[in-house]
C-alpha atoms as a PDB file:
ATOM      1  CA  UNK A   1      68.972  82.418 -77.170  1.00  0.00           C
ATOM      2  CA  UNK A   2      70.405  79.578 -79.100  1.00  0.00           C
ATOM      3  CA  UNK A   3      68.451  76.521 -79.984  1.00  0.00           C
ATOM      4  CA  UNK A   4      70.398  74.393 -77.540  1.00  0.00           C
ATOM      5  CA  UNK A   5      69.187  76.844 -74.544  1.00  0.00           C
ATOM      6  CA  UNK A   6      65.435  76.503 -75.801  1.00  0.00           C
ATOM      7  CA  UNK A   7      65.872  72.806 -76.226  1.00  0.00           C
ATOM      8  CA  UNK A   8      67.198  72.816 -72.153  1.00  0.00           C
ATOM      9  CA  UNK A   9      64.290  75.073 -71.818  1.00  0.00           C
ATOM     10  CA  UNK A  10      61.520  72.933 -72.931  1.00  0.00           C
ATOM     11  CA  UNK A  11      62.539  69.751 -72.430  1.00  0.00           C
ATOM     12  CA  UNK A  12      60.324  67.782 -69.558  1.00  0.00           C
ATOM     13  CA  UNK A  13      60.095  64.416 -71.149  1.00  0.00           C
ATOM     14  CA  UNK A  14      61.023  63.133 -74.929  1.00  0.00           C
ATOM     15  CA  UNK A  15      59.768  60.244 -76.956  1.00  0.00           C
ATOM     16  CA  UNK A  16      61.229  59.352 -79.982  1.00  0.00           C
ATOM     17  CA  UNK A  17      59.260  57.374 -82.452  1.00  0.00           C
ATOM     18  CA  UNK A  18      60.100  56.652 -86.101  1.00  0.00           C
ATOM     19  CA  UNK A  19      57.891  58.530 -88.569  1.00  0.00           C
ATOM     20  CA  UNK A  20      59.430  57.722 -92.328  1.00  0.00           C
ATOM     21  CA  UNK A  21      62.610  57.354 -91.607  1.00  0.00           C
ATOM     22  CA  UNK A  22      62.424  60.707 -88.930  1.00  0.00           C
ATOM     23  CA  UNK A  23      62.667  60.729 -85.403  1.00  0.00           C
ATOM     24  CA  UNK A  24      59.796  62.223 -83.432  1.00  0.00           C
ATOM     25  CA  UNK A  25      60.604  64.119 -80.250  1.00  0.00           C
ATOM     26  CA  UNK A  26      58.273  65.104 -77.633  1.00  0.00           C
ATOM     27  CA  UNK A  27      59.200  67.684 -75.952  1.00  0.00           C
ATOM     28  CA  UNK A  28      57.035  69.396 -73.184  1.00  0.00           C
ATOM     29  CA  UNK A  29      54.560  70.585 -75.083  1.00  0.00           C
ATOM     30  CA  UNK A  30      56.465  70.997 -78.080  1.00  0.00           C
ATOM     31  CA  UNK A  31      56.424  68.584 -81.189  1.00  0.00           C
ATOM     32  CA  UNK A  32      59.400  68.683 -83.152  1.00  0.00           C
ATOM     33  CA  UNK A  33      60.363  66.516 -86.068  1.00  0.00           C
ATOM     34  CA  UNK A  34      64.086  66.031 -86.237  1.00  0.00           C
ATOM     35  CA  UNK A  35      65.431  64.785 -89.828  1.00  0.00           C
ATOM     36  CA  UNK A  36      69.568  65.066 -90.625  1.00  0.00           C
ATOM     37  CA  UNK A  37      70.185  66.872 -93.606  1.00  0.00           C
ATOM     38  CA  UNK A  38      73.887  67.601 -95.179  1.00  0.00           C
ATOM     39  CA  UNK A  39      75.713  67.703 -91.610  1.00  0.00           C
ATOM     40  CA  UNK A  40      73.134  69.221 -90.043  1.00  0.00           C
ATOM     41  CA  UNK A  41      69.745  68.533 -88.299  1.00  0.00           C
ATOM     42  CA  UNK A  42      66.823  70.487 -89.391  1.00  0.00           C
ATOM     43  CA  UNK A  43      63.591  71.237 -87.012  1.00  0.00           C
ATOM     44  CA  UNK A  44      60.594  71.563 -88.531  1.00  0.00           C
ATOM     45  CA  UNK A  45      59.863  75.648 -87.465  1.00  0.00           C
ATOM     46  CA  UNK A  46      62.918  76.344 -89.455  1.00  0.00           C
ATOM     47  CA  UNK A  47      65.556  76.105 -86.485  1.00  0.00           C
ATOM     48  CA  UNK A  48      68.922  74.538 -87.283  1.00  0.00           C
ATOM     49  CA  UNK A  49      71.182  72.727 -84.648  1.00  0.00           C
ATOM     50  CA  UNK A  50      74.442  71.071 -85.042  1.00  0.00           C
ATOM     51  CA  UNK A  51      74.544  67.556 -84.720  1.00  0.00           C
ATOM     52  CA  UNK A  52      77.539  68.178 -82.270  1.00  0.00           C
ATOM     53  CA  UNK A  53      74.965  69.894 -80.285  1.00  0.00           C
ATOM     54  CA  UNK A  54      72.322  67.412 -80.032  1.00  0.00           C
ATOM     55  CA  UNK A  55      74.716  64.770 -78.542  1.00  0.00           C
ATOM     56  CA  UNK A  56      75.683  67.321 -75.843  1.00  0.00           C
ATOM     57  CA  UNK A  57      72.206  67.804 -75.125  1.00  0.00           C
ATOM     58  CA  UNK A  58      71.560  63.994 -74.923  1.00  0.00           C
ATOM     59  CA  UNK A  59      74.467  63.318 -72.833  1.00  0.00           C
ATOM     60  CA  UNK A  60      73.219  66.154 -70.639  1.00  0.00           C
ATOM     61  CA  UNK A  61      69.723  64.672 -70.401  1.00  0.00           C
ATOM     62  CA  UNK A  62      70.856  61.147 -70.534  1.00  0.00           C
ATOM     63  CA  UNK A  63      71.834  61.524 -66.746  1.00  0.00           C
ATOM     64  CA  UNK A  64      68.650  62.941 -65.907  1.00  0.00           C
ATOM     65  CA  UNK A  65      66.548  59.861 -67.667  1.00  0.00           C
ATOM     66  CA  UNK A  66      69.346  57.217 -66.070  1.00  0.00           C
ATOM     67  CA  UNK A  67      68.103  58.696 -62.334  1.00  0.00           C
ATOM     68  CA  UNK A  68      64.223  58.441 -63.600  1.00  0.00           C
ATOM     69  CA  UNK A  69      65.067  54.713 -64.221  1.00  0.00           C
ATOM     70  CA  UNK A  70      67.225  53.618 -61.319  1.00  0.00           C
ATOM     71  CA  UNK A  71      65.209  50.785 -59.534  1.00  0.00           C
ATOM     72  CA  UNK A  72      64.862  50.941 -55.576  1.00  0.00           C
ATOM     73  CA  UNK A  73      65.804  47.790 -53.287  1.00  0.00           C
ATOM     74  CA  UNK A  74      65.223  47.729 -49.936  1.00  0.00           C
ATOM     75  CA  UNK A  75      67.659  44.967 -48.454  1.00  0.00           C
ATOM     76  CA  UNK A  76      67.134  43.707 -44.898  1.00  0.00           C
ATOM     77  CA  UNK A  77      69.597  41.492 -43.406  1.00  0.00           C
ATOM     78  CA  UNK A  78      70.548  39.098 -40.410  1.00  0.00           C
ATOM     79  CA  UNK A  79      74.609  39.998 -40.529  1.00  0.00           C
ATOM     80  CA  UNK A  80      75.899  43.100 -41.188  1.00  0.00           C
ATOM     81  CA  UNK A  81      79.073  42.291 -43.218  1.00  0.00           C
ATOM     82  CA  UNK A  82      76.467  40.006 -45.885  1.00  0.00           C
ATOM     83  CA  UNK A  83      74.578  43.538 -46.051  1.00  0.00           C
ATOM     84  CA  UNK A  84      76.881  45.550 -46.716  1.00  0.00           C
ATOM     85  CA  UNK A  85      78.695  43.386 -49.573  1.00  0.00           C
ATOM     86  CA  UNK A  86      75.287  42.818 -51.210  1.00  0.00           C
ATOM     87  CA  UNK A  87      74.255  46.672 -50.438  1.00  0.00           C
ATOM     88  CA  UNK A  88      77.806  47.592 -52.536  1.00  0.00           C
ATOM     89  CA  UNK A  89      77.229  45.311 -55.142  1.00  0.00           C
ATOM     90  CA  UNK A  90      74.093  46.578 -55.701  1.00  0.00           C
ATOM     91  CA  UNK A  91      75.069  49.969 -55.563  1.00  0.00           C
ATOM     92  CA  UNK A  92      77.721  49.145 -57.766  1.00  0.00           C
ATOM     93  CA  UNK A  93      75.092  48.095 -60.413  1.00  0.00           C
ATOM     94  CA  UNK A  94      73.005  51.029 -60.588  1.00  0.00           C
ATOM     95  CA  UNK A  95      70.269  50.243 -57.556  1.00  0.00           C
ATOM     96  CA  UNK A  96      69.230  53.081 -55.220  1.00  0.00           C
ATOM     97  CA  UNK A  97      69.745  50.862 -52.325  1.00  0.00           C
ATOM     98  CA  UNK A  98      68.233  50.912 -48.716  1.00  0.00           C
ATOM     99  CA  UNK A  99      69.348  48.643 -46.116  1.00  0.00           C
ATOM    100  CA  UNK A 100      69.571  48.044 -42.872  1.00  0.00           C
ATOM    101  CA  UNK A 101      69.621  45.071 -39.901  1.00  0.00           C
ATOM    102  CA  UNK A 102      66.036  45.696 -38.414  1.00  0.00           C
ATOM    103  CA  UNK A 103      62.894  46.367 -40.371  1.00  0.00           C
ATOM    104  CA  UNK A 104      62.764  49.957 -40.214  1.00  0.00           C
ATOM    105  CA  UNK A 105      62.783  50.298 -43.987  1.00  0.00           C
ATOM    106  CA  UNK A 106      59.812  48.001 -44.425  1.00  0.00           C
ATOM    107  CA  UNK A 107      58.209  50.305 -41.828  1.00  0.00           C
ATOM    108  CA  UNK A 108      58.657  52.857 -44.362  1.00  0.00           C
ATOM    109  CA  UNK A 109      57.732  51.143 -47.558  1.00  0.00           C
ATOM    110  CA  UNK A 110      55.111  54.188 -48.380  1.00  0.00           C
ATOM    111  CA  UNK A 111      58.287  56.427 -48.834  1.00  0.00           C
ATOM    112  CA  UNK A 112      60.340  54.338 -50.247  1.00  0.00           C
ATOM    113  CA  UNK A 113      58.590  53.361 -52.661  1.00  0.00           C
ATOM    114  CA  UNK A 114      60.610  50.401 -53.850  1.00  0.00           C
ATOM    115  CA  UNK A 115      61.007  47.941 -57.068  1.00  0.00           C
ATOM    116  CA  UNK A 116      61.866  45.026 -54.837  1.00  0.00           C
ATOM    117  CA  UNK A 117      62.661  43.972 -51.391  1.00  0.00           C
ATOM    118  CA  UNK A 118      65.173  41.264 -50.398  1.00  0.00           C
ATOM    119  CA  UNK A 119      64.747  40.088 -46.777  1.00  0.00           C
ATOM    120  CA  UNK A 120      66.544  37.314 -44.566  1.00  0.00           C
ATOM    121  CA  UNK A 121      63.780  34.978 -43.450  1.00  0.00           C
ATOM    122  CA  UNK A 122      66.031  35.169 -39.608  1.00  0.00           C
ATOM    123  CA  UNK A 123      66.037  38.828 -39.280  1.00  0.00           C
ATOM    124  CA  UNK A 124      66.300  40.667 -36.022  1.00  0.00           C
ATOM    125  CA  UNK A 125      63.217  41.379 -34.604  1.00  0.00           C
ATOM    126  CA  UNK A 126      59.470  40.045 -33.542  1.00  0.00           C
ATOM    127  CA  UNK A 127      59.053  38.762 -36.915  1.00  0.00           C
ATOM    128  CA  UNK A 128      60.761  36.310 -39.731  1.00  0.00           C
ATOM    129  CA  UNK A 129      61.608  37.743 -42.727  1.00  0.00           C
ATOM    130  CA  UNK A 130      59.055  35.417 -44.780  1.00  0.00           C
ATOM    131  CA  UNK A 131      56.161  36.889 -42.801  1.00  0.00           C
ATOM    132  CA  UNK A 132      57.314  40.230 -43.253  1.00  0.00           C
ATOM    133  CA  UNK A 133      57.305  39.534 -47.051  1.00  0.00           C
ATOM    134  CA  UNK A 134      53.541  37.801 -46.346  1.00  0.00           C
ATOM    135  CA  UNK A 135      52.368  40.820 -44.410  1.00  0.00           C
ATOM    136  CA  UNK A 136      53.322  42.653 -47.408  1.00  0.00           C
ATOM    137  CA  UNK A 137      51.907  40.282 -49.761  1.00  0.00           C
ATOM    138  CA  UNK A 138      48.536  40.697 -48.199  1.00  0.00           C
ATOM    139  CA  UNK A 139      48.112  44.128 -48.335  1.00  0.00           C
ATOM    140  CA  UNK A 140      46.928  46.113 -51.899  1.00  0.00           C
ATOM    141  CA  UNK A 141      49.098  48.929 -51.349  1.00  0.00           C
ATOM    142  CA  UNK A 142      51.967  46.841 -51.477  1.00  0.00           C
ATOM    143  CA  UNK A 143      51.034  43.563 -53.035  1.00  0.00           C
ATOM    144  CA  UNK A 144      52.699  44.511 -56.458  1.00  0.00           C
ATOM    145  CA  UNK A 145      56.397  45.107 -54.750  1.00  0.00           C
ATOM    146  CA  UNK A 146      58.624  42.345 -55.918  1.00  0.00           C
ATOM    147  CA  UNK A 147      59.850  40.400 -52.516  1.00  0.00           C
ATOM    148  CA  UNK A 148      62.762  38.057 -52.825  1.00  0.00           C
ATOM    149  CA  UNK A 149      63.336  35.782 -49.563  1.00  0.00           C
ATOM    150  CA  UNK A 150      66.505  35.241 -48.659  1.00  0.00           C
ATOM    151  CA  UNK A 151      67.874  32.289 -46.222  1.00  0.00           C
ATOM    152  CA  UNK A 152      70.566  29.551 -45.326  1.00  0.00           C
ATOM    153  CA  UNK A 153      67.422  27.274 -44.787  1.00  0.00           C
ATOM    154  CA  UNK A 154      67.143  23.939 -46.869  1.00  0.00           C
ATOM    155  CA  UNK A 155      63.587  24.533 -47.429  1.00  0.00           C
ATOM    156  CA  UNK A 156      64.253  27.917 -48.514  1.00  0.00           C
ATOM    157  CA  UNK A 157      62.200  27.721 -51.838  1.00  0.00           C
ATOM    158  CA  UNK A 158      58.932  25.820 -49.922  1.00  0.00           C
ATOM    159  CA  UNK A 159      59.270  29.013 -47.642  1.00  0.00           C
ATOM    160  CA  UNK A 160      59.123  31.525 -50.635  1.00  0.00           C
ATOM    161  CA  UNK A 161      56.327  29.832 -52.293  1.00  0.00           C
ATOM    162  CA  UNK A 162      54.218  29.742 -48.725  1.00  0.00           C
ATOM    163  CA  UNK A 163      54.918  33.360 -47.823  1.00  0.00           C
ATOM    164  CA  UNK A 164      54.191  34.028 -51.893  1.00  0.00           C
ATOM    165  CA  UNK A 165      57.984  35.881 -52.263  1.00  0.00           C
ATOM    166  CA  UNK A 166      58.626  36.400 -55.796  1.00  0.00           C
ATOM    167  CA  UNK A 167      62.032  34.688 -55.670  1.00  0.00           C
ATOM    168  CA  UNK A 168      64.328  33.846 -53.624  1.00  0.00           C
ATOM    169  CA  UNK A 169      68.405  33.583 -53.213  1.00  0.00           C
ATOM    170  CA  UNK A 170      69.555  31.123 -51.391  1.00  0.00           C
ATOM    171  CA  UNK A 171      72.669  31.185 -48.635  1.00  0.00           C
ATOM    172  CA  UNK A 172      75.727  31.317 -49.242  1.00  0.00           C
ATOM    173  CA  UNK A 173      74.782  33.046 -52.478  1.00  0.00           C
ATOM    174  CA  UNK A 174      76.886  34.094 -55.909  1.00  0.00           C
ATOM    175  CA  UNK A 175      77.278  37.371 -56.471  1.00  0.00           C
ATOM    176  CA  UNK A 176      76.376  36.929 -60.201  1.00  0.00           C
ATOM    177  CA  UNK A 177      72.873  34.872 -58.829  1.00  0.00           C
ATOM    178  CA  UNK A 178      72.298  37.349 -56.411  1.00  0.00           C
ATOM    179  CA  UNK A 179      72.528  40.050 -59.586  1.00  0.00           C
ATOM    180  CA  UNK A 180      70.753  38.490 -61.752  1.00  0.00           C
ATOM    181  CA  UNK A 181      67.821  37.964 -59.336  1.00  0.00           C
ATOM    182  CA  UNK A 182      67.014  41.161 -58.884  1.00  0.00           C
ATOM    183  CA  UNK A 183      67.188  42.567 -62.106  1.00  0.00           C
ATOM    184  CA  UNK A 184      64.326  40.082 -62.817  1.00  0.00           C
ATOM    185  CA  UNK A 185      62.181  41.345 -60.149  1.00  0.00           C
ATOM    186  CA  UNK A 186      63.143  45.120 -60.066  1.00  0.00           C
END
């Protein structure tokens, strides 16, 4: 077995932390102290690994650890073309991305488990968007999910503060804005 197998072996999560000038790895249960000597990288119970094959094991893992850290959205909409440009730019920046015309996904918040949820105050449906987001406000389970209101309305940012949204973008919106906005609450 070479060291790169037992490294793919035992790796569950990793760490690093300086320690003089060496980099600490956790790595399941295994400590290992990692310190570059002549070329090569030397473990501390006496294993030797190229340094070759620690960035193929990093770029291996890196994947894994990007997928860990994608944020969710859940993005409910009035119009189905704004949806689906904001669900592809999204997408496009690295959100796992729900959406959908009704409130179905809020329906299924508990699964989703979302970062943040972006909803049209004049969604389809029995209720506005900005009671939606209060509903969700009021409730521990969910009070901690970031809820940006979205709207055409003038009063748009008196009707994010009164349903307590944690943002809001407002109608026609810029892409860049629209980015930017929920990076911040994600």
């Amino acid at each position: 077995m070479t060291v790169f197998n037992a490294l793919n072996i035992f790796v569950n999560i990793w760490n690093p932390t300086t320690i003089r000038n060496k980099s600490l790895f956790k790595v399941g249960h295994h400590t290992w102290v990692i310190a570059a000597v002549n070329g090569l990288t030397k473990i501390i119970n006496s294993l030797y690994i190229s340094p070759i094959d620690i960035q193929l094991f990093f770029s291996l893992y890196l994947q894994n650890i990007l997928v860990i850290m994608t944020k969710k959205v859940v993005l409910v909409q009035d119009n189905e073309a704004i949806l689906d440009i904001m669900d592809q730019v999204l997408k496009e920046e690295g959100f796992d991305v729900t959406s959908s015309l009704t409130t179905e996904p809020i329906e299924k918040i508990d699964e989703i488990e979302p970062d943040v949820v972006i909803v049209d105050d004049y969604i389809k449906g029995n209720k506005k968007g900005s009671e939606v987001i209060e509903e969700l406000k009021s409730v521990p389970e969910t009070e901690d999910i970031s809820a940006v209101l979205t709207s055409t309305a003038h009063d748009l940012p008196e009707k994010a503060k009164e349903c307590k949204a944690d943002d809001y973008i407002e109608k026609p919106f810029d892409i860049d804005h629209m980015i930017e906005v929920v990076k911040k609450n994600s």
